[in-house]
N, C-alpha and C. Protein backbone atom coordinates (compact mmCIF):
# COMPACT_ATOMS: atom_id res chain seq x y z
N UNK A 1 119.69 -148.10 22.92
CA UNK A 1 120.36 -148.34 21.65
C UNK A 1 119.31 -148.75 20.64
N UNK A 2 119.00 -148.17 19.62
CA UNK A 2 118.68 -148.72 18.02
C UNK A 2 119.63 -148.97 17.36
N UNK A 3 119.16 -149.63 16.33
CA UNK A 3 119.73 -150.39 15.21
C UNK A 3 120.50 -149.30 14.51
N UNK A 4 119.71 -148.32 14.52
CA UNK A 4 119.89 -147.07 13.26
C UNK A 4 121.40 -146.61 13.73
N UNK A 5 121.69 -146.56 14.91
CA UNK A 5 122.93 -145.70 16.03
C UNK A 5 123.93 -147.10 15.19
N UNK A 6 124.14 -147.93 14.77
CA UNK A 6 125.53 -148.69 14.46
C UNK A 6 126.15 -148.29 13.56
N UNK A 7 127.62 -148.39 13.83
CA UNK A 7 128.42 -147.89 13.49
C UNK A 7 128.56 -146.01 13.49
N UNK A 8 128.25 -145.44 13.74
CA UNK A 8 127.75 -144.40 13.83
C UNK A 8 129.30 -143.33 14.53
N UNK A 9 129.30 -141.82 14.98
CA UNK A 9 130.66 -141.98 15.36
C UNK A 9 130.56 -142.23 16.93
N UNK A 10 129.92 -142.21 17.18
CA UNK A 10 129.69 -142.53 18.67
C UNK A 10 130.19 -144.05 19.43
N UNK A 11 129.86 -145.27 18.22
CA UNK A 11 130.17 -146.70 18.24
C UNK A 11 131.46 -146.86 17.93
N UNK A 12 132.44 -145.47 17.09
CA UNK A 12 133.72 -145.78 16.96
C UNK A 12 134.20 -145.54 17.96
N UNK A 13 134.00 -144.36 18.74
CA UNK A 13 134.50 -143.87 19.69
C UNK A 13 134.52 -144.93 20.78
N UNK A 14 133.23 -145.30 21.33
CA UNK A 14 133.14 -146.36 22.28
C UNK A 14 133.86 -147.56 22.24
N UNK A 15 133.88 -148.12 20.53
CA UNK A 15 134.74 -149.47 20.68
C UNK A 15 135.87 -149.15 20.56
N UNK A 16 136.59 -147.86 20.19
CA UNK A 16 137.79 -148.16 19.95
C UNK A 16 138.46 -147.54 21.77
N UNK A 17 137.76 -147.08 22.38
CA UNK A 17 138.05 -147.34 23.91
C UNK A 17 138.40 -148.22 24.46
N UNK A 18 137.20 -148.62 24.30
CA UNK A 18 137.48 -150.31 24.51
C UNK A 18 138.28 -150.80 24.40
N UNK A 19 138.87 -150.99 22.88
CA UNK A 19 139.80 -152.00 22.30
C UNK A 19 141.37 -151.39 23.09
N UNK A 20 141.30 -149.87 22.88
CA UNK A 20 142.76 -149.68 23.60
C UNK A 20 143.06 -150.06 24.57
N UNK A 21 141.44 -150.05 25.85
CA UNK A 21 141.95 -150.00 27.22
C UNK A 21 142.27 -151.78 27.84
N UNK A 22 141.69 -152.66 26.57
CA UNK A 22 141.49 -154.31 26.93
C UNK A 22 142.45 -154.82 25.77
N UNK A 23 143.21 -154.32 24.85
CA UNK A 23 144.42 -154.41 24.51
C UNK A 23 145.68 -154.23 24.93
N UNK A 24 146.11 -153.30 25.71
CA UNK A 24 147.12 -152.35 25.87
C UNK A 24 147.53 -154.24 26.61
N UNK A 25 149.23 -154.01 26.31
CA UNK A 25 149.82 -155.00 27.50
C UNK A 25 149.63 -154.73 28.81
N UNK A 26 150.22 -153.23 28.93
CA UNK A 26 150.37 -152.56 30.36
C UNK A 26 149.16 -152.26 30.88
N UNK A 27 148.08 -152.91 30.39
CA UNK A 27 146.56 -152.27 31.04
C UNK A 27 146.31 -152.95 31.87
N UNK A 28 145.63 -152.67 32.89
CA UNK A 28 145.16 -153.70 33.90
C UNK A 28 144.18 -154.41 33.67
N UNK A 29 143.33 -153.62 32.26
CA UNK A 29 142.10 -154.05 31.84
C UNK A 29 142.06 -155.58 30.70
N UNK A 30 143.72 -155.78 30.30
CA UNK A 30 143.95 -156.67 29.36
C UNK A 30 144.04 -158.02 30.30
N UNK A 31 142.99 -158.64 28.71
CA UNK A 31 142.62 -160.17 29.52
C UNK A 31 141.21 -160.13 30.03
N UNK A 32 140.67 -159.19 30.62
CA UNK A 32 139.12 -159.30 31.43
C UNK A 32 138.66 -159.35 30.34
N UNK A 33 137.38 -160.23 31.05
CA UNK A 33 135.70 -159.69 30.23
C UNK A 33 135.15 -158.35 30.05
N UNK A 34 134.76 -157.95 29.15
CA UNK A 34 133.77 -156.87 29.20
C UNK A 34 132.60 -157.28 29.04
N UNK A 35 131.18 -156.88 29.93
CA UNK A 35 130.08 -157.22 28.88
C UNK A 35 129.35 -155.72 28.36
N UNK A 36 128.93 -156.01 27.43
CA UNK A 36 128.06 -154.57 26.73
C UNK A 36 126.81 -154.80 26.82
N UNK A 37 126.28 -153.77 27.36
CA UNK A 37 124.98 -154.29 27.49
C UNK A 37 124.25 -153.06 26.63
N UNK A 38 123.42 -153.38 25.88
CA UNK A 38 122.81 -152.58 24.97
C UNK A 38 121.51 -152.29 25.68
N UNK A 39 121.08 -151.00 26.00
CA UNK A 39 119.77 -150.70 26.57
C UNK A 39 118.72 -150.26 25.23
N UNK A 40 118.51 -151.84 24.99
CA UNK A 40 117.51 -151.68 23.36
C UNK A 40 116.17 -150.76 23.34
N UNK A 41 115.86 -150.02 22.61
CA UNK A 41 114.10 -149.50 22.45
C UNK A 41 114.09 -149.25 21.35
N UNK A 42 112.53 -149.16 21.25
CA UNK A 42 112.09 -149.13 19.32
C UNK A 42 112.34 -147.77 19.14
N UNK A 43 112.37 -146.63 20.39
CA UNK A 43 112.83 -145.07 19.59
C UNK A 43 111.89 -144.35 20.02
N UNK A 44 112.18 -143.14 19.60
CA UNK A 44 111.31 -142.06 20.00
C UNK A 44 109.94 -142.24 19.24
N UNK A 45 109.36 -142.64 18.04
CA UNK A 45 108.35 -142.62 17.63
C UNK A 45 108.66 -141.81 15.96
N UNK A 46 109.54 -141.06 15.93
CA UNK A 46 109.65 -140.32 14.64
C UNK A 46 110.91 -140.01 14.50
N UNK A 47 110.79 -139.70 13.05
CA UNK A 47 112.43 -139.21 12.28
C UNK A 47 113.13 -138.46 12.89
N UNK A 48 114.77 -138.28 13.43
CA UNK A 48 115.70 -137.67 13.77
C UNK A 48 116.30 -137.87 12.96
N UNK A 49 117.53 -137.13 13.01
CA UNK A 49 119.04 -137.18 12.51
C UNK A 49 120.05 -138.31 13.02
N UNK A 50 119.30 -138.98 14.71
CA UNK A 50 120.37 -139.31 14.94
C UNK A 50 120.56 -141.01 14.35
N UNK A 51 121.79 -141.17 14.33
CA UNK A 51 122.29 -142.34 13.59
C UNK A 51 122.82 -141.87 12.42
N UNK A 52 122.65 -140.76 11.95
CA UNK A 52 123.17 -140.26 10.50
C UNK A 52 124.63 -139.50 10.64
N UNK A 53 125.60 -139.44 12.14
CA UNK A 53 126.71 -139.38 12.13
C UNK A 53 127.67 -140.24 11.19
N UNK A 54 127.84 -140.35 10.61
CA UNK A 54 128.56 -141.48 10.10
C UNK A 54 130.01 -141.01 8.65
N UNK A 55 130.01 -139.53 9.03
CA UNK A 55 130.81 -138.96 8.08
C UNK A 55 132.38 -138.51 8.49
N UNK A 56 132.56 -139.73 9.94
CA UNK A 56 133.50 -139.30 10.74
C UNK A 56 135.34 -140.48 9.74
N UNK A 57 135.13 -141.27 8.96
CA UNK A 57 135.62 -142.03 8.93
C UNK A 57 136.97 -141.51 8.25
N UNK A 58 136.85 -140.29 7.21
CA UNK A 58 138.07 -139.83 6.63
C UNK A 58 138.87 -138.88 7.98
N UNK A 59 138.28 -138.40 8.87
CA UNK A 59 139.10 -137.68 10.08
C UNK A 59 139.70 -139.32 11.19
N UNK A 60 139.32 -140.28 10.96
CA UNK A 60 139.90 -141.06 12.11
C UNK A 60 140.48 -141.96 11.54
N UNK A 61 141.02 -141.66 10.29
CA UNK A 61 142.12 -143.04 9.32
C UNK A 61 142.87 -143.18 9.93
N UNK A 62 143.53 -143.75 9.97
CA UNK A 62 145.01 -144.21 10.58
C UNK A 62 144.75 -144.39 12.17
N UNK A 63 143.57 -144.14 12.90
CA UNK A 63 143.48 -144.53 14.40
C UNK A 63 143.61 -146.44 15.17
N UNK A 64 142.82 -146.51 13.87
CA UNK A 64 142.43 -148.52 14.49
C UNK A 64 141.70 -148.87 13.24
N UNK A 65 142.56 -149.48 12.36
CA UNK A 65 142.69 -150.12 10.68
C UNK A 65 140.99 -150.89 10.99
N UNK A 66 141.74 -151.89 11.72
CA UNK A 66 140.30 -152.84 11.66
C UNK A 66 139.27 -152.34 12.14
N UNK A 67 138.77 -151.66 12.90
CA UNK A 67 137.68 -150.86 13.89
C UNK A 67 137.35 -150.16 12.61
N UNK A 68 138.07 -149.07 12.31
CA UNK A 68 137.82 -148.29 10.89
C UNK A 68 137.18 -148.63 9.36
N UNK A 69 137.45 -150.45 9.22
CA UNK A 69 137.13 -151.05 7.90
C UNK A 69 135.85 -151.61 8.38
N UNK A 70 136.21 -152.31 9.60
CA UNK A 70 134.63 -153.43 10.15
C UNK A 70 133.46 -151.98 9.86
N UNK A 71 133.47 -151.15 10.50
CA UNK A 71 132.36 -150.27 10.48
C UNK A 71 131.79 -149.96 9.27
N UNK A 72 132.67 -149.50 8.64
CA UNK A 72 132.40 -148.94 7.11
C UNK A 72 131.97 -149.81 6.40
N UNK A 73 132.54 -151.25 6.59
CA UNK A 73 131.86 -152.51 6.43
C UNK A 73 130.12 -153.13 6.02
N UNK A 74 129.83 -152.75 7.98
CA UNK A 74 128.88 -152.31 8.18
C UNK A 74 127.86 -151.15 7.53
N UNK A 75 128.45 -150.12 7.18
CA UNK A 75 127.53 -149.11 6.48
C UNK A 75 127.32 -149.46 5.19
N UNK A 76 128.53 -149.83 4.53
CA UNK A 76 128.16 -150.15 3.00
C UNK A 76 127.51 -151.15 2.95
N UNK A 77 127.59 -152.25 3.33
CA UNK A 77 126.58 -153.24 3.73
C UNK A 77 124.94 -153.20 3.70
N UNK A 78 124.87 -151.83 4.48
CA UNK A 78 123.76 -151.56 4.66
C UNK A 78 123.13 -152.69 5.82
N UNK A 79 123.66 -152.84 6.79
CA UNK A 79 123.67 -154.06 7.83
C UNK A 79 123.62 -153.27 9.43
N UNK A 80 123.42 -152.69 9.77
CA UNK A 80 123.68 -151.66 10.95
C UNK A 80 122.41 -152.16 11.46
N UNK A 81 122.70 -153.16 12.05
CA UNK A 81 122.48 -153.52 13.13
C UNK A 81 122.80 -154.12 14.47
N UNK A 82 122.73 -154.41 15.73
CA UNK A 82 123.38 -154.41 17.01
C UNK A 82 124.18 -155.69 17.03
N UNK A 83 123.67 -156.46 16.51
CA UNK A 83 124.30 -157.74 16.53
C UNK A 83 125.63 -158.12 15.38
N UNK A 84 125.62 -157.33 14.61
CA UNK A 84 126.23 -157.12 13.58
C UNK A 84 127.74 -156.89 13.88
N UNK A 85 127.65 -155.61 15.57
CA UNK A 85 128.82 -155.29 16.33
C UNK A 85 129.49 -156.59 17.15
N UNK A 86 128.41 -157.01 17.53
CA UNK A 86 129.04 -158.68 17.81
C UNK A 86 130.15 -159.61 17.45
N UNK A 87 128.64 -160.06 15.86
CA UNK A 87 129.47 -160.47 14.71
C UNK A 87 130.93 -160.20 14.47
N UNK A 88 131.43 -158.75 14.70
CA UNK A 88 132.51 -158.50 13.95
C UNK A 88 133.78 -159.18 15.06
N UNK A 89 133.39 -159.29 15.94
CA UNK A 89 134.21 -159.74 17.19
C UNK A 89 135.78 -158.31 17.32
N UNK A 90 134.90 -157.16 17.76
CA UNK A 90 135.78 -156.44 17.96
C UNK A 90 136.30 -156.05 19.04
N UNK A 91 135.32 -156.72 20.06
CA UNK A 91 135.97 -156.83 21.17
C UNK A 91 135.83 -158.61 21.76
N UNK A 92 137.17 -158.84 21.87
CA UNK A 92 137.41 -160.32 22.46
C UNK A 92 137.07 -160.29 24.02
N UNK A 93 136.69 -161.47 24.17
CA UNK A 93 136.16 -161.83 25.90
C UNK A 93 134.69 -160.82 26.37
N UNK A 94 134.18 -160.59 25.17
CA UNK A 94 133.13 -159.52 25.66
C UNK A 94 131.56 -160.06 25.33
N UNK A 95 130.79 -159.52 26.48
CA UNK A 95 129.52 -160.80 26.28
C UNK A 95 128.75 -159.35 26.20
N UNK A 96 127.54 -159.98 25.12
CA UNK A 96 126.71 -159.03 24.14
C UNK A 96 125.42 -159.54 24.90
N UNK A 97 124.29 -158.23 25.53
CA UNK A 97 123.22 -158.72 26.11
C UNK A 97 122.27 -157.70 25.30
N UNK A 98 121.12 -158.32 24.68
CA UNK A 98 120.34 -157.29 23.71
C UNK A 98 118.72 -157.53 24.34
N UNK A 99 118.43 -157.27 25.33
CA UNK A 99 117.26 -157.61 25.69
C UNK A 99 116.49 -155.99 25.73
N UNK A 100 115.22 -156.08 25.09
CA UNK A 100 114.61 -154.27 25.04
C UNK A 100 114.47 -153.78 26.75
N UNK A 101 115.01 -152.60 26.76
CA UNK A 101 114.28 -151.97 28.38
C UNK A 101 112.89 -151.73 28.34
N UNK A 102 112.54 -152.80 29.39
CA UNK A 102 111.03 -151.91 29.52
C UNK A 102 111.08 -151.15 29.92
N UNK A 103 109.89 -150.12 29.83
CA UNK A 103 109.48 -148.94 30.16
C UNK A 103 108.91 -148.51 31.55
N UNK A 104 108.64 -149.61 32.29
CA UNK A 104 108.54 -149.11 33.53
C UNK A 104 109.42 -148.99 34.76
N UNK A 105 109.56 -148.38 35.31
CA UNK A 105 110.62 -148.16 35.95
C UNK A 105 110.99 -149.47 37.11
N UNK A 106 109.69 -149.87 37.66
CA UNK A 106 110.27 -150.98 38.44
C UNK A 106 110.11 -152.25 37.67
N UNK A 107 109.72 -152.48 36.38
CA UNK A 107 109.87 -153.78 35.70
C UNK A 107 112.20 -153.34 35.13
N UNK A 108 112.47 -152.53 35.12
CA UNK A 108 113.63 -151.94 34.73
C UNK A 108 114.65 -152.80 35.54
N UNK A 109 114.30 -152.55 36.88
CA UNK A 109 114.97 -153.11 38.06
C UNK A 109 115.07 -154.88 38.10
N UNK A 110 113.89 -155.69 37.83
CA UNK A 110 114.25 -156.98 37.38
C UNK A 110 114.88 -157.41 35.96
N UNK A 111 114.80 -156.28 35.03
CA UNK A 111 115.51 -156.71 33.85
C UNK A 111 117.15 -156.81 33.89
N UNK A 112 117.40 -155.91 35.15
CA UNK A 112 119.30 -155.40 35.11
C UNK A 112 119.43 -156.60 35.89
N UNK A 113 118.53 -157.32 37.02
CA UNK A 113 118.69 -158.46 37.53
C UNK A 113 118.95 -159.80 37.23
N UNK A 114 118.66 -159.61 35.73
CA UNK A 114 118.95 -160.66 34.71
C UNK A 114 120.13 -161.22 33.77
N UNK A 115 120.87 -159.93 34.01
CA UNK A 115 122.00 -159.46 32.96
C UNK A 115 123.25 -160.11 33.93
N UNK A 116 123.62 -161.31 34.43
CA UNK A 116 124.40 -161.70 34.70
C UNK A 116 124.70 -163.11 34.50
């Protein structure tokens, strides 16, 4: 995850999963914790496109009011960053872990060892 990817349509999609499947009464999932764990890095090294999804918001009106405003929130803001998704508390009972992946594969293995 980068900074640049928030709110993006990918982050609607994901939280508003979320929110249905740890909302719903009838869910089994309502009430648990979620934690999100963000697998942080500084990026490929150069300019992409990606993170520049963000033209999804007039096709998903009416899906999830608040999910829909917090984001856009976020963009006009000019604030898109990871913690920012936190901030908005859009998902309740859910614990936010932002630590960068290292890059080596067996330093990888003590970092996921940490995340509890």
């Amino acid at each position: 995850m980068q900074d640049k990817y928030v709110a993006d349509v990918g982050d609607f999609g994901k939280f508003q999963l979320f929110r249905y499947l740890f909302h719903q009464k009838e869910s089994p999932f309502n009430g648990k914790e979620l934690s999100q764990i963000w697998f942080m890095h500084k990026g490929e090294g150069e300019e992409t496109n990606d993170g520049k999804h963000i033209d999804y918001f007039e096709r998903m009106m009416g899906t999830d009011e608040y999910l829909e405003h917090s984001l856009l929130d976020v963009i006009m803001r000019d604030k898109r960053e990871v913690t920012e998704l936190e901030n908005l508390k859009l998902l309740p009972n859910a614990k936010f872990f932002y630590t960068e992946v290292p890059k080596a594969l067996e330093d990888r293995y003590l970092w996921l060892s940490t995340l509890h």
